[in-house]
C-alpha atoms as a PDB file:
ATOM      1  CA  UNK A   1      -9.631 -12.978  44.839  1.00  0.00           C
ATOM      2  CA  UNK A   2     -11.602 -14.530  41.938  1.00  0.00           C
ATOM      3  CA  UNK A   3      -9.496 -16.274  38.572  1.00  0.00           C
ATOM      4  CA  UNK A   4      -8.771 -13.895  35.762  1.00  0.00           C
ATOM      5  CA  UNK A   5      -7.971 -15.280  32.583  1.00  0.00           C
ATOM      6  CA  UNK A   6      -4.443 -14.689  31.419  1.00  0.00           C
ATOM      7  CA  UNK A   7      -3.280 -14.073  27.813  1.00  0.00           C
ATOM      8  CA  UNK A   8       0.042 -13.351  27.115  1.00  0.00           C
ATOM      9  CA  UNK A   9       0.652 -10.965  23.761  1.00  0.00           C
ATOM     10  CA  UNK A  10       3.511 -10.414  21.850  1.00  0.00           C
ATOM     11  CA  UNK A  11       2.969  -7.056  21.418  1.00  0.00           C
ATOM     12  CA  UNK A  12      -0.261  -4.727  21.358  1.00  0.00           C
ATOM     13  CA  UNK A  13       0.090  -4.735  17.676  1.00  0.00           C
ATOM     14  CA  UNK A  14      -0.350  -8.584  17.571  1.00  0.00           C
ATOM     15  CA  UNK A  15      -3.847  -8.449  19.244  1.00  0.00           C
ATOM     16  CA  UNK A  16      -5.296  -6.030  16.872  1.00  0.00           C
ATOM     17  CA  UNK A  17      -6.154  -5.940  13.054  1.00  0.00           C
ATOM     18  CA  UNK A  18      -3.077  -4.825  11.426  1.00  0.00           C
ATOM     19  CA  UNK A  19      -4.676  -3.157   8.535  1.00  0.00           C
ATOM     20  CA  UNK A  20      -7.319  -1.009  10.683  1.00  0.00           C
ATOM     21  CA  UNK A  21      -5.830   2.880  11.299  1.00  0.00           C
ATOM     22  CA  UNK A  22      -8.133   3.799  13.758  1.00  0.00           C
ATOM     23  CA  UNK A  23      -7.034   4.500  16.756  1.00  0.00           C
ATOM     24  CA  UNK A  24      -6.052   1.216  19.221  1.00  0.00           C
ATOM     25  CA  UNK A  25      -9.301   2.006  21.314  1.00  0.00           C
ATOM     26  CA  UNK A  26     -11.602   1.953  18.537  1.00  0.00           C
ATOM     27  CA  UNK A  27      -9.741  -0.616  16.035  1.00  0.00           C
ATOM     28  CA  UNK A  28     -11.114  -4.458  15.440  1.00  0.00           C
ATOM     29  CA  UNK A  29      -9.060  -7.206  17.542  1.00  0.00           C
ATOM     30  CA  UNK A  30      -6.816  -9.758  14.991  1.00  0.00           C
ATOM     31  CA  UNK A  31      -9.386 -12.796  14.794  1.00  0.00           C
ATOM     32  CA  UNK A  32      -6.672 -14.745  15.799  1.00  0.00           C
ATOM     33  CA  UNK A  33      -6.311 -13.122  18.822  1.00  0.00           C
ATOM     34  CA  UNK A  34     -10.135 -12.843  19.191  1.00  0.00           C
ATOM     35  CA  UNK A  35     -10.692 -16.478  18.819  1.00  0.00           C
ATOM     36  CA  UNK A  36      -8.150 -16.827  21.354  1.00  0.00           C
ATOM     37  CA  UNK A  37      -9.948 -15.156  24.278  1.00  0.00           C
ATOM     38  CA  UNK A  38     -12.759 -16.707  23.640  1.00  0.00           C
ATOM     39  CA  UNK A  39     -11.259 -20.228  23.541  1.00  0.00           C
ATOM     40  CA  UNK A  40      -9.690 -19.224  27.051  1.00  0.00           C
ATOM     41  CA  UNK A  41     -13.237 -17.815  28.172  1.00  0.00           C
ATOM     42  CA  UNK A  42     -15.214 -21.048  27.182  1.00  0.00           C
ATOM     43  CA  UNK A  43     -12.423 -23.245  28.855  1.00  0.00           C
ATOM     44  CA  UNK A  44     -12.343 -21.069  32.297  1.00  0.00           C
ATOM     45  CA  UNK A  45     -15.761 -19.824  33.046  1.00  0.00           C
ATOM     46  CA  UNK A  46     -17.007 -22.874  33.667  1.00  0.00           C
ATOM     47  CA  UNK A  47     -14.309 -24.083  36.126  1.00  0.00           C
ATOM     48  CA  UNK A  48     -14.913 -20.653  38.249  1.00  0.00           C
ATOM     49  CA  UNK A  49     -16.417 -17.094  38.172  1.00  0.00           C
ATOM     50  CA  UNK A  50     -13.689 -15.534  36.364  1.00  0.00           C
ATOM     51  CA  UNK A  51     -13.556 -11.646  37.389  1.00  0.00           C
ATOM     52  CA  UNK A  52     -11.604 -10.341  34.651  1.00  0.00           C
ATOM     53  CA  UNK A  53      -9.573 -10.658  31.559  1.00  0.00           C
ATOM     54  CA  UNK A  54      -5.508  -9.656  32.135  1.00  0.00           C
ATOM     55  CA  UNK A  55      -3.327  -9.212  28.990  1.00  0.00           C
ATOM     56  CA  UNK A  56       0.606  -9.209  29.372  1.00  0.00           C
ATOM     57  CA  UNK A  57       2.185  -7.029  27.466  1.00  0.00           C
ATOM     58  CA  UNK A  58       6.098  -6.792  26.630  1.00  0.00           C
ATOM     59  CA  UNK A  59       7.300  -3.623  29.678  1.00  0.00           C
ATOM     60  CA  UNK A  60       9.046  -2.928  26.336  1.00  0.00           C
ATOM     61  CA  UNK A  61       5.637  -1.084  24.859  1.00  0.00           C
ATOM     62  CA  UNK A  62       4.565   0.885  28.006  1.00  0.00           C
ATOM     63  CA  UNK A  63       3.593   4.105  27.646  1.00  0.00           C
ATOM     64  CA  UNK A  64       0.705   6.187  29.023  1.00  0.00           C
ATOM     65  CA  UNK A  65      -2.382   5.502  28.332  1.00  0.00           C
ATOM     66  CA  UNK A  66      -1.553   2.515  26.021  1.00  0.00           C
ATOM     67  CA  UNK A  67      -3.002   0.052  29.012  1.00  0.00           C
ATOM     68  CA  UNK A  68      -6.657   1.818  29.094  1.00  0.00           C
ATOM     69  CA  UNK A  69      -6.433   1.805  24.784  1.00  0.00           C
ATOM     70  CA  UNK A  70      -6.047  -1.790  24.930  1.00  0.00           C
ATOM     71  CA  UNK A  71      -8.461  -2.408  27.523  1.00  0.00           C
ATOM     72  CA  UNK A  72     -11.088  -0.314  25.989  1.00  0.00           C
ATOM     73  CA  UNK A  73     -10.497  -1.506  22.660  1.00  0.00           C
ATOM     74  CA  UNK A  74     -10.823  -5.398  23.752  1.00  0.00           C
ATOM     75  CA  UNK A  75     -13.621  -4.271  25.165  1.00  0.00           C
ATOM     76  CA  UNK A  76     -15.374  -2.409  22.375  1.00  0.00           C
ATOM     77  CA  UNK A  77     -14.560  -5.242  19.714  1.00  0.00           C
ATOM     78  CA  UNK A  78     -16.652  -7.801  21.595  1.00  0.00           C
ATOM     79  CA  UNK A  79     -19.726  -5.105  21.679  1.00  0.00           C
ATOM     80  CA  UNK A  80     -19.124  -5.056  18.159  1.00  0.00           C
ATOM     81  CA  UNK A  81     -18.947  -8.573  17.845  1.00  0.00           C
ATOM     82  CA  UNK A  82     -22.306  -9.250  19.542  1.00  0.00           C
ATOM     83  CA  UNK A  83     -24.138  -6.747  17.581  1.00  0.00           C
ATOM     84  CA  UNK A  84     -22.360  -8.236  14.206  1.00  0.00           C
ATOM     85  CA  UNK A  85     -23.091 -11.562  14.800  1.00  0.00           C
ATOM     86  CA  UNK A  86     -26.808 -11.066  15.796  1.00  0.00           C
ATOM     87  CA  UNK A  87     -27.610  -8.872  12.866  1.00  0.00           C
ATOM     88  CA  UNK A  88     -25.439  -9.692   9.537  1.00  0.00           C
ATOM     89  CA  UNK A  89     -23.877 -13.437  10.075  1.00  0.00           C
ATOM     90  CA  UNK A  90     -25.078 -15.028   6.919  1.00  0.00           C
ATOM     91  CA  UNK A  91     -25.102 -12.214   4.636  1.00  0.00           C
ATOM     92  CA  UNK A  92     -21.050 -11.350   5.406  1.00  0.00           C
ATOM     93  CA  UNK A  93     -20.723 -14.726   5.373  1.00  0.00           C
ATOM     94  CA  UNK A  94     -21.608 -15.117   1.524  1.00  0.00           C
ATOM     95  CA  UNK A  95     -20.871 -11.046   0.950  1.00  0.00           C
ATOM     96  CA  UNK A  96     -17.344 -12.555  -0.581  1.00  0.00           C
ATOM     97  CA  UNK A  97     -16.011 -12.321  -4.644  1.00  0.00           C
ATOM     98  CA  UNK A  98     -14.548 -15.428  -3.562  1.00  0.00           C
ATOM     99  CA  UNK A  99     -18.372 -17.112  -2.336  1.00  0.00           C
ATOM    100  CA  UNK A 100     -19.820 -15.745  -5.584  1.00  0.00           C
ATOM    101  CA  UNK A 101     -17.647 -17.211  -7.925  1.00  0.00           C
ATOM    102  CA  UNK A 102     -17.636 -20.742  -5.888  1.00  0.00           C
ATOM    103  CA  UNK A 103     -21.532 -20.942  -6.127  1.00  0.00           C
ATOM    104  CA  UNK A 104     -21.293 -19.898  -9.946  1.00  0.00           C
ATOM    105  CA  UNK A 105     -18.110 -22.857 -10.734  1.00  0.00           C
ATOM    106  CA  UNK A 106     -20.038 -24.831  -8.676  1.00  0.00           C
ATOM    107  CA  UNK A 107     -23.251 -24.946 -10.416  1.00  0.00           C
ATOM    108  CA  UNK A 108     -21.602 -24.994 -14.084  1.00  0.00           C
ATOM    109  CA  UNK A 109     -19.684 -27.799 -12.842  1.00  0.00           C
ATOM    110  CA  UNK A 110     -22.821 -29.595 -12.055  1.00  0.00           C
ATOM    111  CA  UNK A 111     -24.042 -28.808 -15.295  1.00  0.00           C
ATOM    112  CA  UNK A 112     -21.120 -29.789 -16.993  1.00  0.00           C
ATOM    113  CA  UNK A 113     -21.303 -33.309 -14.907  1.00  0.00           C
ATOM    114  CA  UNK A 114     -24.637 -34.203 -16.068  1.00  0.00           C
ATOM    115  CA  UNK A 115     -24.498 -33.044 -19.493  1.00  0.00           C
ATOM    116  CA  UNK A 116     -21.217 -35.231 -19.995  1.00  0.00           C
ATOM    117  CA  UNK A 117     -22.841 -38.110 -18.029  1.00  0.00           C
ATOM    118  CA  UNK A 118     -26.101 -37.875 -19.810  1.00  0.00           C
ATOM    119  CA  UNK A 119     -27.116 -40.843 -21.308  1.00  0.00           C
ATOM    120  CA  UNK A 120     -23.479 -42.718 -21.456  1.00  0.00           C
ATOM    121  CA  UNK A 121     -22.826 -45.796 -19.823  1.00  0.00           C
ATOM    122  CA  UNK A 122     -18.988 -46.254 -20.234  1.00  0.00           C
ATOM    123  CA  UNK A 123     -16.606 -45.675 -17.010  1.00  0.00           C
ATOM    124  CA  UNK A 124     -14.537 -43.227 -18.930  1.00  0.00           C
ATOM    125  CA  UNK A 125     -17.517 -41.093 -19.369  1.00  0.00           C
ATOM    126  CA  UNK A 126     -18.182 -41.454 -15.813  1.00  0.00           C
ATOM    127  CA  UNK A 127     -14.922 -40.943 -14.687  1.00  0.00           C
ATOM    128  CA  UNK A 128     -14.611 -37.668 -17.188  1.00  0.00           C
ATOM    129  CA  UNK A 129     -17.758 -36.918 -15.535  1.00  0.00           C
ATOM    130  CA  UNK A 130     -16.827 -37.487 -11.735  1.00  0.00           C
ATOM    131  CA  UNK A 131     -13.955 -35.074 -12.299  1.00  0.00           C
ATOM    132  CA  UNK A 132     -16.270 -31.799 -12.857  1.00  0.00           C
ATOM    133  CA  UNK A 133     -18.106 -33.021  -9.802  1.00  0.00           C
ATOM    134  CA  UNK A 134     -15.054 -32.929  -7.678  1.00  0.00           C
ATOM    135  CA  UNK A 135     -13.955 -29.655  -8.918  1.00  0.00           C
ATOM    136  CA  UNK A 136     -17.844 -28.448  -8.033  1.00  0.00           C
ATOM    137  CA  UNK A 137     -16.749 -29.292  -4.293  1.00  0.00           C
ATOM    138  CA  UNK A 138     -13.874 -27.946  -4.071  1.00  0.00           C
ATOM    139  CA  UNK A 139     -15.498 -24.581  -5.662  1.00  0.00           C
ATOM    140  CA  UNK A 140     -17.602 -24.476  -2.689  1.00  0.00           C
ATOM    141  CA  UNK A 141     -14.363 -25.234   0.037  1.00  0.00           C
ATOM    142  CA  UNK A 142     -14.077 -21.602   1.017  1.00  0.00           C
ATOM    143  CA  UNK A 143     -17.549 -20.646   0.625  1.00  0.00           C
ATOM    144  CA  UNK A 144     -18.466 -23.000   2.787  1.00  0.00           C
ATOM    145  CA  UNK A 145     -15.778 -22.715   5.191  1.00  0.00           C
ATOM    146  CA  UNK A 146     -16.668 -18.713   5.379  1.00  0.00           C
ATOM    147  CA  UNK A 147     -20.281 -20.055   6.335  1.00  0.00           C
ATOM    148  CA  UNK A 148     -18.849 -22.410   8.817  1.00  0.00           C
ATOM    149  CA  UNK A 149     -16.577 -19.504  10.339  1.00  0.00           C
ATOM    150  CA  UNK A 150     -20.390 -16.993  10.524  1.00  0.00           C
ATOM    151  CA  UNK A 151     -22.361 -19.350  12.475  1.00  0.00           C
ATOM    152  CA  UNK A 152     -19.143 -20.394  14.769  1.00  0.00           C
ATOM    153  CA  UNK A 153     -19.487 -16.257  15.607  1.00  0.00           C
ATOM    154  CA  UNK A 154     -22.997 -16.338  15.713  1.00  0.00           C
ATOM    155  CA  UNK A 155     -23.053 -19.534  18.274  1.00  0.00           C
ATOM    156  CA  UNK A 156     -19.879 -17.656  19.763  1.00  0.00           C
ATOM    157  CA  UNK A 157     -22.675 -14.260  20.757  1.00  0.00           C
ATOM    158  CA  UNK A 158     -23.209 -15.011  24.212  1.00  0.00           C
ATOM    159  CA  UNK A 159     -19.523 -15.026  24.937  1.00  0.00           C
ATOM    160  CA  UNK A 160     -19.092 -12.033  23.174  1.00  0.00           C
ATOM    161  CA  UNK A 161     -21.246 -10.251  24.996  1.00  0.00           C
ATOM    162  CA  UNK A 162     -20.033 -11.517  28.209  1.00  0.00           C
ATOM    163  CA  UNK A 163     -16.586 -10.635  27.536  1.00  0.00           C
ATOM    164  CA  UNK A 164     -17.700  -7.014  26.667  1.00  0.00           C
ATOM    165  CA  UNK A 165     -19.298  -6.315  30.268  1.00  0.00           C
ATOM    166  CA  UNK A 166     -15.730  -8.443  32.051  1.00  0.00           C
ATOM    167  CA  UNK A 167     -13.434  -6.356  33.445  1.00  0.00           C
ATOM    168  CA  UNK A 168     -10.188  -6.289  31.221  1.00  0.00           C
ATOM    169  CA  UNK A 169      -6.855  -4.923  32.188  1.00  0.00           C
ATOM    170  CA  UNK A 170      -3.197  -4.825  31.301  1.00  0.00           C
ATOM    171  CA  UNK A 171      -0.435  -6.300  33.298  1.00  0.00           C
ATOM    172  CA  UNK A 172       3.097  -5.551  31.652  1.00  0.00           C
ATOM    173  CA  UNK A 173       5.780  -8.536  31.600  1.00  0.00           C
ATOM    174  CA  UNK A 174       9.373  -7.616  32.075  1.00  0.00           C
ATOM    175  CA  UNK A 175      10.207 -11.398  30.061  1.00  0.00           C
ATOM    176  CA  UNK A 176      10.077 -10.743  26.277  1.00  0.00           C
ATOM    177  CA  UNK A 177       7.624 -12.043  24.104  1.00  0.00           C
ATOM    178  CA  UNK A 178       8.200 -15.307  22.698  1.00  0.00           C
END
């Protein structure tokens, strides 16, 4: 028998996005949980040809059909992934209110720097001066951190895609979730 990958769930509600109402086959896996089985991928594939993914779920939340949802819906969210990640990383990366208004503070904040520093030679200038250019970084913090978190997917493809075609199934745990 070839390794599977185990991940144990708390429930089938904590592996998927909360906030999505389609249906559990169709809906977009919690990135949380996502990052997850990829981490678990990355670390096992190489030690062995892993032949599938396993998810326990608390015996508490069996019911029929509920193992195939889950299973088909794992699998559907790393298609989705590997398309997503190929085609639109950088622009949903910067897509973001949040992005917008970081380039924008940053860039005053610049400004305001170098019109403040402009021409004065006193450290309270600079320091007065030092203070917009922290605040500039900090503007971009999230930003750049959503930038960060786009090419981490986009690097993150091939797993995607290999997790899509691996065989994923549902084992039910009698032990609670802790």
């Amino acid at each position: 028998m070839s390794p599977e990958i185990v991940i144990r769930a708390p429930s089938v509600d904590a592996l998927f996005d909360q906030w999505d109402p389609a249906p559990v086959n169709r809906r977009a896996l919690d990135n949380d949980a996502r990052e997850r089985i990829v981490e678990q991928w990355v670390e096992h594939r190489r030690d062995s040809n892993v032949s599938a993914l396993v998810v326990l779920l608390p015996e508490a939340e069996r019911a029929d059909g509920v193992d195939a949802a889950v299973s088909e819906g794992i699998r559907a969210d790393m298609a989705r992934m590997t398309v997503d990640c190929r085609r639109h990383w950088i622009r949903r990366s910067l897509r973001g209110r949040k992005s917008r208004i970081g380039i924008v503070l940053f860039v005053v904040c610049l400004l305001l720097a170098a019109g403040v520093n402009y021409g004065a030679t006193d450290a309270w200038t600079d320091t007065f001066a030092q203070t917009f250019v922290v605040i500039a970084w900090v503007a971009l913090w999230d930003p750049g951190q959503s930038v960060v978190d786009a090419a981490s997917n986009r690097l993150a493809r091939k797993h995607y895609a290999a997790l899509a075609q691996l065989d994923t199934r549902v084992r039910w745990d009698a032990r609670p979730a802790t």
